[in-house]
C-alpha atoms as a PDB file:
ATOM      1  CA  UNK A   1     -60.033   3.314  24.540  1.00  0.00           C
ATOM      2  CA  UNK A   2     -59.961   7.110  24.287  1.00  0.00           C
ATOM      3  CA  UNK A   3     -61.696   8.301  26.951  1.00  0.00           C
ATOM      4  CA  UNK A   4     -61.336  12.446  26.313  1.00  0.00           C
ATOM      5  CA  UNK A   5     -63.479  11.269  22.910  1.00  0.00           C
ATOM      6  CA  UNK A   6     -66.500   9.239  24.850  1.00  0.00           C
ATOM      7  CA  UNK A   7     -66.897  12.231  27.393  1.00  0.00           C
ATOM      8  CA  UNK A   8     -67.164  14.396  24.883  1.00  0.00           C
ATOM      9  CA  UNK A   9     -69.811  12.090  23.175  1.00  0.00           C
ATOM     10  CA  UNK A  10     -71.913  12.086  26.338  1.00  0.00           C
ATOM     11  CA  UNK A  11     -71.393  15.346  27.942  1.00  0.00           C
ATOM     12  CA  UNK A  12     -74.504  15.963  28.955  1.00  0.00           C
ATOM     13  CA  UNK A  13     -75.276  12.857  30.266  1.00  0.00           C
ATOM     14  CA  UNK A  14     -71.453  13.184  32.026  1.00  0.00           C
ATOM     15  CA  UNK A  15     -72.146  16.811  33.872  1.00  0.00           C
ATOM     16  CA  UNK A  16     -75.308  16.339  34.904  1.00  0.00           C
ATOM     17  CA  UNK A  17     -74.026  12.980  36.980  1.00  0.00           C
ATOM     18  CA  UNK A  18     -71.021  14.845  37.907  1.00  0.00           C
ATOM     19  CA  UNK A  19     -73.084  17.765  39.176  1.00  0.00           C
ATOM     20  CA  UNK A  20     -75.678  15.476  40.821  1.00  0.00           C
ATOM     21  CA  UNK A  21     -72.075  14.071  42.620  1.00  0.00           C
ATOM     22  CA  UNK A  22     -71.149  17.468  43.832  1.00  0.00           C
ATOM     23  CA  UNK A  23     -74.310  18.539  45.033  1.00  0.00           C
ATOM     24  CA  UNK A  24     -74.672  15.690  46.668  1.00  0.00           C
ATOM     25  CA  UNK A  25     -70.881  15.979  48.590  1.00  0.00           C
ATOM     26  CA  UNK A  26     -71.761  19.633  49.238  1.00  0.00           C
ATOM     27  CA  UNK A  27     -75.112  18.826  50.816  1.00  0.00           C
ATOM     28  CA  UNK A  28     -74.004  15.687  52.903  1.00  0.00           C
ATOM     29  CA  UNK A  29     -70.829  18.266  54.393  1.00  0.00           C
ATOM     30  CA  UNK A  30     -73.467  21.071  55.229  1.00  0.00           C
ATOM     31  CA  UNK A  31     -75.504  18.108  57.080  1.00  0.00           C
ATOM     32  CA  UNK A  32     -72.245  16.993  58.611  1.00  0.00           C
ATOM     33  CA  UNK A  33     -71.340  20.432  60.256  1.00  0.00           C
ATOM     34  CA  UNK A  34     -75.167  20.960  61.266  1.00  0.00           C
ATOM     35  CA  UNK A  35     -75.626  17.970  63.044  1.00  0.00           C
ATOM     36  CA  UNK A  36     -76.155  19.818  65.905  1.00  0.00           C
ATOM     37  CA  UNK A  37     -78.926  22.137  65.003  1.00  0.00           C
ATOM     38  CA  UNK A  38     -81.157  19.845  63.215  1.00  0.00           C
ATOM     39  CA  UNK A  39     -82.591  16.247  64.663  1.00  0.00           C
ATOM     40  CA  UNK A  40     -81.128  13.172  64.820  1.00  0.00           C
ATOM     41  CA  UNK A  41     -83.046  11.730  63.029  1.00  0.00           C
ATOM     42  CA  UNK A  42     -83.661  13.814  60.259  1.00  0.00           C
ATOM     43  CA  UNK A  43     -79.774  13.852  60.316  1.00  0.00           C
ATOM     44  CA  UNK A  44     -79.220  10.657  59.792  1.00  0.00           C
ATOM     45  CA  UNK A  45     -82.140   9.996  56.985  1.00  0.00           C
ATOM     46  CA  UNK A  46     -80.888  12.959  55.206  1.00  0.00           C
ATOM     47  CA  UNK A  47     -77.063  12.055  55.698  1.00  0.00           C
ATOM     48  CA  UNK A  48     -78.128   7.933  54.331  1.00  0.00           C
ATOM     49  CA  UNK A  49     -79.921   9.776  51.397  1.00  0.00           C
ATOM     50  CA  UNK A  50     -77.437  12.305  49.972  1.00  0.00           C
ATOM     51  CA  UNK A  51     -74.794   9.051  50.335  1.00  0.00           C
ATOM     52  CA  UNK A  52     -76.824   7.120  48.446  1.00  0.00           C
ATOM     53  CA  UNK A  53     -77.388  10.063  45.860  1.00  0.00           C
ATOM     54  CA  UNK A  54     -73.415  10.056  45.702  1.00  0.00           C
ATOM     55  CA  UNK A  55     -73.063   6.591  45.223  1.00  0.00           C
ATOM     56  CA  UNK A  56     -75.954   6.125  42.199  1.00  0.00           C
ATOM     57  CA  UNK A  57     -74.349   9.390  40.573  1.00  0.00           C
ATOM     58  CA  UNK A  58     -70.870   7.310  40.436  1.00  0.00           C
ATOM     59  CA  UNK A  59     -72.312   4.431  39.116  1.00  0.00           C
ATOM     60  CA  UNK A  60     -74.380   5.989  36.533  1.00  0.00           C
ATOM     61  CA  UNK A  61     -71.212   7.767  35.379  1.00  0.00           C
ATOM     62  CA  UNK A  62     -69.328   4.652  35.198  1.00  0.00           C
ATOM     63  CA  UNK A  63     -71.874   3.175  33.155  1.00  0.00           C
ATOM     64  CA  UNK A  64     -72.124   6.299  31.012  1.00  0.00           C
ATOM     65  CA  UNK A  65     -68.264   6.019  30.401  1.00  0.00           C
ATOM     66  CA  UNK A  66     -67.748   2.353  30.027  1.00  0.00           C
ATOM     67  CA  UNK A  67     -70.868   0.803  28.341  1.00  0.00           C
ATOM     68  CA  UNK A  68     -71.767   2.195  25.304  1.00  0.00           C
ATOM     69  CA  UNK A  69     -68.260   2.489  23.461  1.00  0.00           C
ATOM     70  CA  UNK A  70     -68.612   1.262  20.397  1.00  0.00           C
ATOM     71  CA  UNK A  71     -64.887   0.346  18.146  1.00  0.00           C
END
């Protein structure tokens, strides 16, 4: 399986889970380090939530990648 030629089939569908991934790993790090200033709490829902995010954003790219090949 070529996989250069099935990212560049789906490269929208590719960058927006890769940027959804980054966002994510940028946001949960900025959480991380402000622990302190915000709640808990809201630390922890918002640190469960962008981990999630990251998860369903590698998933969805593995399933963009894998399933849908077609030779």
């Amino acid at each position: 399986m070529d996989l250069w030629v099935v990212i560049r089939e789906r490269y929208a569908i590719v960058s927006f889970f890769i940027v959804l991934f980054l966002l994510s790993l940028f946001s949960l790090i900025a959480i991380r380090k402000s622990r302190l200033v915000i709640s808990k709490t809201i630390a922890t829902i918002l640190i469960v939530f962008c981990v999630s995010l990251i998860i369903l954003s590698l998933l969805g790219l593995l399933f963009t990648i894998s399933f849908g090949y077609n030779s």
